[in-house]
C-alpha atoms as a PDB file:
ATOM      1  CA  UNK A   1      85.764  66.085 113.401  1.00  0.00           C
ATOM      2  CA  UNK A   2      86.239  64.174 116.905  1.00  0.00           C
ATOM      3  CA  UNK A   3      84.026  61.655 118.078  1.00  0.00           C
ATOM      4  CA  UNK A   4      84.413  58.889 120.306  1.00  0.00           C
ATOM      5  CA  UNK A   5      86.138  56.540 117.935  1.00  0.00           C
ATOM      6  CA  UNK A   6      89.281  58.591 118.427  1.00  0.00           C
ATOM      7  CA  UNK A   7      92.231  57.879 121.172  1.00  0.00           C
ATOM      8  CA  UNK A   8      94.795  60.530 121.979  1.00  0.00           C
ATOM      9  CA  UNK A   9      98.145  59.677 121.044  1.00  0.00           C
ATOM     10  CA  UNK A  10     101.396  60.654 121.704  1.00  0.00           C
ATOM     11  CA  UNK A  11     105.030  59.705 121.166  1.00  0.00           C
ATOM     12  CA  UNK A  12     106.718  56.488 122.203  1.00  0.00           C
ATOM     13  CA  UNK A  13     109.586  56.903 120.090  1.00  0.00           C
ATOM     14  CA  UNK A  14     111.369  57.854 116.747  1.00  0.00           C
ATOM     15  CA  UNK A  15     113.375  56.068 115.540  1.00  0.00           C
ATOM     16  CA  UNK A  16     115.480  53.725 112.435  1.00  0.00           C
ATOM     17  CA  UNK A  17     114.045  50.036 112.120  1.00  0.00           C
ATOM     18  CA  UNK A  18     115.367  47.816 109.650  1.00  0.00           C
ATOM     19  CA  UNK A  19     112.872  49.017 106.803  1.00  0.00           C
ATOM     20  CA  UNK A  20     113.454  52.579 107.683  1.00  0.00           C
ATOM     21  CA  UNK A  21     112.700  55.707 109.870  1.00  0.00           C
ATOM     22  CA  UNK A  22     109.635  55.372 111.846  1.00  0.00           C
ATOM     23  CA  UNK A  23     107.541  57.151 114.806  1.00  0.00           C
ATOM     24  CA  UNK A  24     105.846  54.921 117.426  1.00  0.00           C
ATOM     25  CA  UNK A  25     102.556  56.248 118.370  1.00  0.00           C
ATOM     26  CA  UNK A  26     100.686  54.816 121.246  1.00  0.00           C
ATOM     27  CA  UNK A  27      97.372  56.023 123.228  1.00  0.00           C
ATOM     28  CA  UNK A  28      97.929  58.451 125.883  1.00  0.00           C
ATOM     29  CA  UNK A  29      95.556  57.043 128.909  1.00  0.00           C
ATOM     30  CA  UNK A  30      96.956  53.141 128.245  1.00  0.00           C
ATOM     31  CA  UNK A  31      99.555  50.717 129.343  1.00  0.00           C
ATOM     32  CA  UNK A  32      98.643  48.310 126.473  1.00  0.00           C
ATOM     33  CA  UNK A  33     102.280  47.554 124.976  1.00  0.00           C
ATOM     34  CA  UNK A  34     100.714  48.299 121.397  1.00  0.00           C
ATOM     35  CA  UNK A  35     102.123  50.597 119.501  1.00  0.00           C
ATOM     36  CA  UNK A  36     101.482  51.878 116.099  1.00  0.00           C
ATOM     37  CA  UNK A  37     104.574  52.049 114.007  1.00  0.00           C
ATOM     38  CA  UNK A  38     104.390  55.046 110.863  1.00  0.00           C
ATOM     39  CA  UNK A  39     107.138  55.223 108.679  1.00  0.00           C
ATOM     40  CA  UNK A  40     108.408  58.645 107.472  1.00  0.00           C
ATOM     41  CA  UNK A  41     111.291  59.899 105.540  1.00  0.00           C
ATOM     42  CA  UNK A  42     115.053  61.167 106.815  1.00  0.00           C
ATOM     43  CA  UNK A  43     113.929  64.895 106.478  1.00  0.00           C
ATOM     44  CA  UNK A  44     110.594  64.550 108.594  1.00  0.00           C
ATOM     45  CA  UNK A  45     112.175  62.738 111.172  1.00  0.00           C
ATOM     46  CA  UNK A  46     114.704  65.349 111.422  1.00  0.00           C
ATOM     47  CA  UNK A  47     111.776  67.538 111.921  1.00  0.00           C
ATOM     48  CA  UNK A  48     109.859  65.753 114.547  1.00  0.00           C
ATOM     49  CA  UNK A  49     113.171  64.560 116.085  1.00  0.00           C
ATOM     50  CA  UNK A  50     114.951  68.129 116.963  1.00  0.00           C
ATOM     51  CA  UNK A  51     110.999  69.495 118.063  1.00  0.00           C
ATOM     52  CA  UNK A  52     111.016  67.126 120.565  1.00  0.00           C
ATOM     53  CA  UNK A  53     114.653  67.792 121.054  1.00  0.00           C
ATOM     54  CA  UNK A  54     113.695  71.906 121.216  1.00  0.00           C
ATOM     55  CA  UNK A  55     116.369  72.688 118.764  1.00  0.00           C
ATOM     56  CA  UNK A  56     115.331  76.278 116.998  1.00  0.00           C
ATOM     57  CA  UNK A  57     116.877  75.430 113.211  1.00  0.00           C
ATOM     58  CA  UNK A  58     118.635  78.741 112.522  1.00  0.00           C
ATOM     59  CA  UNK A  59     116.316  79.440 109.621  1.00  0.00           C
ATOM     60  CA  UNK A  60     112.901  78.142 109.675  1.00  0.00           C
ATOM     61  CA  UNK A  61     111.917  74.466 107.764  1.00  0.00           C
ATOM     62  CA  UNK A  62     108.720  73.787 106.162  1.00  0.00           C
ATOM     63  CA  UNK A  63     106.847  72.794 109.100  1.00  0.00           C
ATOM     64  CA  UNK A  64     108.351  75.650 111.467  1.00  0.00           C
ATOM     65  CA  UNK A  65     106.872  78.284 108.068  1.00  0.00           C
ATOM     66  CA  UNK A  66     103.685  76.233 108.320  1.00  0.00           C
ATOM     67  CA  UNK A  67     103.108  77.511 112.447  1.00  0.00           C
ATOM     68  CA  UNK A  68     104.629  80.884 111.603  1.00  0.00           C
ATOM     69  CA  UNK A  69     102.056  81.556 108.683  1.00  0.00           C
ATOM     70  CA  UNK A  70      99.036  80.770 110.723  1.00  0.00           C
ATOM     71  CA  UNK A  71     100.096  82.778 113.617  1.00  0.00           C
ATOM     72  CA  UNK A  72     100.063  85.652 111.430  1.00  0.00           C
ATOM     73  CA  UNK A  73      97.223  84.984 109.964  1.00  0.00           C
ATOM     74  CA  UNK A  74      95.574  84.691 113.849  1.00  0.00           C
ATOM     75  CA  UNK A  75      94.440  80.883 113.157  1.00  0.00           C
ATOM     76  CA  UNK A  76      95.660  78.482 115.443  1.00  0.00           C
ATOM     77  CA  UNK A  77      96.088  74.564 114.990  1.00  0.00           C
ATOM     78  CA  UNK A  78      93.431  72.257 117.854  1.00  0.00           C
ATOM     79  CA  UNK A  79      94.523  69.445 116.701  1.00  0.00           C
ATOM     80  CA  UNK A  80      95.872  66.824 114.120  1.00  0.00           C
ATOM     81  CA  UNK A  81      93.959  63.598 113.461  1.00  0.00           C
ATOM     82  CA  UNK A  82      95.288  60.209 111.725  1.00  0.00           C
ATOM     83  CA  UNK A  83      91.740  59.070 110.675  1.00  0.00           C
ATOM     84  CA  UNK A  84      92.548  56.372 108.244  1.00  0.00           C
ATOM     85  CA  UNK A  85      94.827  53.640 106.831  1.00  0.00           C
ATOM     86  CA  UNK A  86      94.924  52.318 103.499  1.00  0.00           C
ATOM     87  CA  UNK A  87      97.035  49.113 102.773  1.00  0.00           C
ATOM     88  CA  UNK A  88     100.295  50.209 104.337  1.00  0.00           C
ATOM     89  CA  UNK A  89      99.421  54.115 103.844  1.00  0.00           C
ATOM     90  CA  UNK A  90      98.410  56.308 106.771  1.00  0.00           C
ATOM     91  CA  UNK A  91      95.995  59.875 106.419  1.00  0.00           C
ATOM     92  CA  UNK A  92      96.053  62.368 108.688  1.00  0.00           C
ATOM     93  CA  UNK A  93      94.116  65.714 108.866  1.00  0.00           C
ATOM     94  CA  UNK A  94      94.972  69.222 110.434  1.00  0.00           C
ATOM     95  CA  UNK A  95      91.976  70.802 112.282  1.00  0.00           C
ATOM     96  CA  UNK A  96      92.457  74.612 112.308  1.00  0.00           C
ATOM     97  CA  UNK A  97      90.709  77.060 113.981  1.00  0.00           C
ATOM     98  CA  UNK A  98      90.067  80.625 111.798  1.00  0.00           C
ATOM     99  CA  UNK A  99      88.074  83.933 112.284  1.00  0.00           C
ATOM    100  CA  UNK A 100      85.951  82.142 109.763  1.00  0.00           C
ATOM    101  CA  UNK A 101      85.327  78.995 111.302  1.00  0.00           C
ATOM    102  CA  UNK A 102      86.757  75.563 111.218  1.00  0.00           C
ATOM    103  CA  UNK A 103      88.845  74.340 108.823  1.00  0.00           C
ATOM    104  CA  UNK A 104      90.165  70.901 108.256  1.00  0.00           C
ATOM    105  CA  UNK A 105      92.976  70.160 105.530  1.00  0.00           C
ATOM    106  CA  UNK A 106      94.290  66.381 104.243  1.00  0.00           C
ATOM    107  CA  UNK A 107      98.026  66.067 105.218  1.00  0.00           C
ATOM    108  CA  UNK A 108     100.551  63.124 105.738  1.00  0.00           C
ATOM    109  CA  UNK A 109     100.849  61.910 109.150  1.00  0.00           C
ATOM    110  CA  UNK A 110     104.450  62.745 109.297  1.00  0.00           C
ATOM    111  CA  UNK A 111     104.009  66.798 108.784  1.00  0.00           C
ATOM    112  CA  UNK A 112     100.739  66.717 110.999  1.00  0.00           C
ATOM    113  CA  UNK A 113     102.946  65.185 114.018  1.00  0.00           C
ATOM    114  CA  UNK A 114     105.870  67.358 113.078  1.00  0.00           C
ATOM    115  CA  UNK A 115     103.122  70.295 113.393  1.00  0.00           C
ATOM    116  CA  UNK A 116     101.324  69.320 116.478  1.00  0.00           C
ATOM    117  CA  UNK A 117     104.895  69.295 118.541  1.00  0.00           C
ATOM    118  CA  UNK A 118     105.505  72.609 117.547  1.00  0.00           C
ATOM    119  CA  UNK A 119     101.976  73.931 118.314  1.00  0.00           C
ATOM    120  CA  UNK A 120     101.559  71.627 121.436  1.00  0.00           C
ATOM    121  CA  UNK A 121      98.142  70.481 120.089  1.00  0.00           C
ATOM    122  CA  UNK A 122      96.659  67.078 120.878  1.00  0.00           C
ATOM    123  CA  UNK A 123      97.590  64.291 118.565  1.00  0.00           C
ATOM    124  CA  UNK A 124      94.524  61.459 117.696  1.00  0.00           C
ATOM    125  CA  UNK A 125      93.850  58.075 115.882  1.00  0.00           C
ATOM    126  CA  UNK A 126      90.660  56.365 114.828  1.00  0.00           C
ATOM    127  CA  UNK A 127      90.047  53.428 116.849  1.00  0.00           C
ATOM    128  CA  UNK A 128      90.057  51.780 113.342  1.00  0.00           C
ATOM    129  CA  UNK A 129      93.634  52.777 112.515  1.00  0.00           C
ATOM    130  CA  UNK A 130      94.525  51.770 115.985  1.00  0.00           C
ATOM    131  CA  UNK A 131      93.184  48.071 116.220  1.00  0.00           C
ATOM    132  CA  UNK A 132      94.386  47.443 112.169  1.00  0.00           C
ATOM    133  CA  UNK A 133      98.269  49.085 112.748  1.00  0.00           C
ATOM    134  CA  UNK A 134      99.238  48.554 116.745  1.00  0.00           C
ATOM    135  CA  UNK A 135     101.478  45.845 117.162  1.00  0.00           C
ATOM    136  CA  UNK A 136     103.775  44.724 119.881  1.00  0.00           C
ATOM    137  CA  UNK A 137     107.471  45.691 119.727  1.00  0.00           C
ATOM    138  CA  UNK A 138     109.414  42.926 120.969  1.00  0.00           C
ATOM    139  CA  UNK A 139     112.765  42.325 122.069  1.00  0.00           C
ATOM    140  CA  UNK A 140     113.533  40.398 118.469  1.00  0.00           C
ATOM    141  CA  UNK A 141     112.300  43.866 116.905  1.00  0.00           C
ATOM    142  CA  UNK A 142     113.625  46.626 118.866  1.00  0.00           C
ATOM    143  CA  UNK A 143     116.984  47.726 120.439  1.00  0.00           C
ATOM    144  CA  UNK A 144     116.724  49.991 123.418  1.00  0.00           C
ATOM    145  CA  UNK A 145     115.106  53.542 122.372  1.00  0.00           C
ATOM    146  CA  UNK A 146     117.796  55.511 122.204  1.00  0.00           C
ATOM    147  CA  UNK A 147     120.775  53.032 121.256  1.00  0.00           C
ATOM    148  CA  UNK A 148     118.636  51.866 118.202  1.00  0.00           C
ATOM    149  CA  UNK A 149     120.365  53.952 115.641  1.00  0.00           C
ATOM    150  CA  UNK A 150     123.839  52.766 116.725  1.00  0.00           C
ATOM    151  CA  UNK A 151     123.062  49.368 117.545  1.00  0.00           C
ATOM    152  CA  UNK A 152     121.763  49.306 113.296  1.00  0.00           C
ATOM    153  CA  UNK A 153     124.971  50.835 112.242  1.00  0.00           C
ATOM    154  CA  UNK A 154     126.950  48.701 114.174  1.00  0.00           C
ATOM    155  CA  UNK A 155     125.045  45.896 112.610  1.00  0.00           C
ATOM    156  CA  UNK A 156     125.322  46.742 109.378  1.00  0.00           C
ATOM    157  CA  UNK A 157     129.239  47.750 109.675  1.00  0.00           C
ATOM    158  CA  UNK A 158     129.740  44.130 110.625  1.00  0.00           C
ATOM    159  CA  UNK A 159     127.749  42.712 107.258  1.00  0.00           C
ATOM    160  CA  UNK A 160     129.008  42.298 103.930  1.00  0.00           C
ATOM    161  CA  UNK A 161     126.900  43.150 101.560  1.00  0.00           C
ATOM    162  CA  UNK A 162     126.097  40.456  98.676  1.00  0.00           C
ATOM    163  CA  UNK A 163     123.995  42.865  96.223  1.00  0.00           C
ATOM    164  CA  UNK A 164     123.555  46.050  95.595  1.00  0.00           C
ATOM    165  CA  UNK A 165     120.720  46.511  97.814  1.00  0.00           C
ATOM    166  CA  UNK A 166     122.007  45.421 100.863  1.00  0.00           C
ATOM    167  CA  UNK A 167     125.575  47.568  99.801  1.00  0.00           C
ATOM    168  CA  UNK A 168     122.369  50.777  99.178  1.00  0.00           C
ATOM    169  CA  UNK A 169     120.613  49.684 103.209  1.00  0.00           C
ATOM    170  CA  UNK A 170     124.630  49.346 104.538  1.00  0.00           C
ATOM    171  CA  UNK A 171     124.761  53.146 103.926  1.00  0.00           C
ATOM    172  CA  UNK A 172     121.835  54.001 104.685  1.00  0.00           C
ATOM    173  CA  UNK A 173     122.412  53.077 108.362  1.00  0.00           C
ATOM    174  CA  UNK A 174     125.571  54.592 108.271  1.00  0.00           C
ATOM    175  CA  UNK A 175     124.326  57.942 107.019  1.00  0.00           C
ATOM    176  CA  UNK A 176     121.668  57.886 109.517  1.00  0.00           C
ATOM    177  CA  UNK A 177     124.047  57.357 112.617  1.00  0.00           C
ATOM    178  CA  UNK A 178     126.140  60.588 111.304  1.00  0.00           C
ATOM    179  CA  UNK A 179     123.105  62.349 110.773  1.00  0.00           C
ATOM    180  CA  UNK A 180     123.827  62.763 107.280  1.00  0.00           C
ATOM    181  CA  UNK A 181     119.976  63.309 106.540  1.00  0.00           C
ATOM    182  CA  UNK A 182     120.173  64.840 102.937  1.00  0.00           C
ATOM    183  CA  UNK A 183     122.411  61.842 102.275  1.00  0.00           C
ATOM    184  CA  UNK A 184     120.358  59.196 103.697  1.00  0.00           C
ATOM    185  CA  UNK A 185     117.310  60.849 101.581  1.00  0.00           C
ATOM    186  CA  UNK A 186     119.361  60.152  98.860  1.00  0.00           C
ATOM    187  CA  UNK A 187     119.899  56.441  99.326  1.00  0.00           C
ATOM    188  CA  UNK A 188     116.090  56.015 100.620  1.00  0.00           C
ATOM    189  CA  UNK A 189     115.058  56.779  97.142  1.00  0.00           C
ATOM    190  CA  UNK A 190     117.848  54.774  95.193  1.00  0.00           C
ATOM    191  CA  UNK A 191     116.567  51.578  97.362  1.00  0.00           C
ATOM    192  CA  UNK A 192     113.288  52.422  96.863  1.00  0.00           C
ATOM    193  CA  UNK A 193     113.883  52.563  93.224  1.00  0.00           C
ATOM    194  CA  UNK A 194     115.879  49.386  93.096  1.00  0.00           C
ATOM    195  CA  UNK A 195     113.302  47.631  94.883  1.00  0.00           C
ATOM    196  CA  UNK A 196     110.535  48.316  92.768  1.00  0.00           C
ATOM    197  CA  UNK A 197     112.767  47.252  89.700  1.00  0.00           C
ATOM    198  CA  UNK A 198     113.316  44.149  91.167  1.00  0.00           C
END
């Protein structure tokens, strides 16, 4: 439910930092340089990448099934909320309008925002979520927008890995700047893996 600790959001950007894949979320009606940064696997930002892109996937993907079954079923999304944040982990919630009533559902951020783009429904944040996860992307952080992903594989072409993680991130990048999504899924979960082991 909306009150007025919530700010609309929308979409600053999506893209690979050196810890991973990440949307940048900042309020709609503000010029504060704040963003809040969620991190989100290869395959949703494939999702919430070619919806903002407009690209029609040849045979629908979860999210795309998600719209298509409430359209049939004459419900419609109003909007998506991320209403909390937990240590590093963000929760979102899907607000859907029925012939029954209103219904709201739990869901990760990442398939709420890759939802709302394909609905067009507003996107919002608690004011909480906001003040404890904005942060200021600065030129020591962030390549330009949309030379980020090669500027990272460049990067990492030039370094030589000395373990086996680095060798794991190395690929990583360089799956992610072919768009090799299935295989950068892959390594995501052998580094996550290894990092936990170590």
């Amino acid at each position: 439910m909306l009150t007025d600790n919530h700010l609309e959001v929308s979409i600053s950007d999506v893209s690979i930092t050196n810890v991973g894949f990440a949307i940048f979320l900042k309020p709609t009606d503000s010029n504060s340089p704040k963003v809040v940064p969620i991190f989100i696997g290869p395959l949703e930002t494939y999702s919430i990448s070619s919806a903002l892109d407009g690209v029609t996937p040849p045979r629908p993907n979860t999210h795309d099934l998600i719209v298509n079954m409430l359209q049939e079923m004459e419900a419609r999304i109003l909007h998506v909320i991320i209403n909390d944040i937990i240590g590093s982990i963000f929760y979102g919630r899907i607000v859907i309008q029925t012939s029954e009533g209103i219904i709201e559902l739990d869901a990760r951020p990442s398939d709420s925002v890759a939802i709302a783009i394909r609905t067009k429904c507003a996107i919002y944040m608690h004011e909480k979520v906001y003040r404890e996860a904005a942060v200021v992307i600065g030129d020591d952080n962030q390549a330009a927008p949309e030379n980020e992903a090669e500027a990272e594989a460049e990067v990492a072409a030039e370094k030589v890995p000395t373990n086996e993680l680095d060798r794991l991130k190395n690929e990583l990048d360089k799956a992610v700047a072919e768009e090799n999504f299935e295989r950068a899924a892959v390594l995501r979960d052998q580094i996550q893996q290894l990092s936990k082991d170590n």
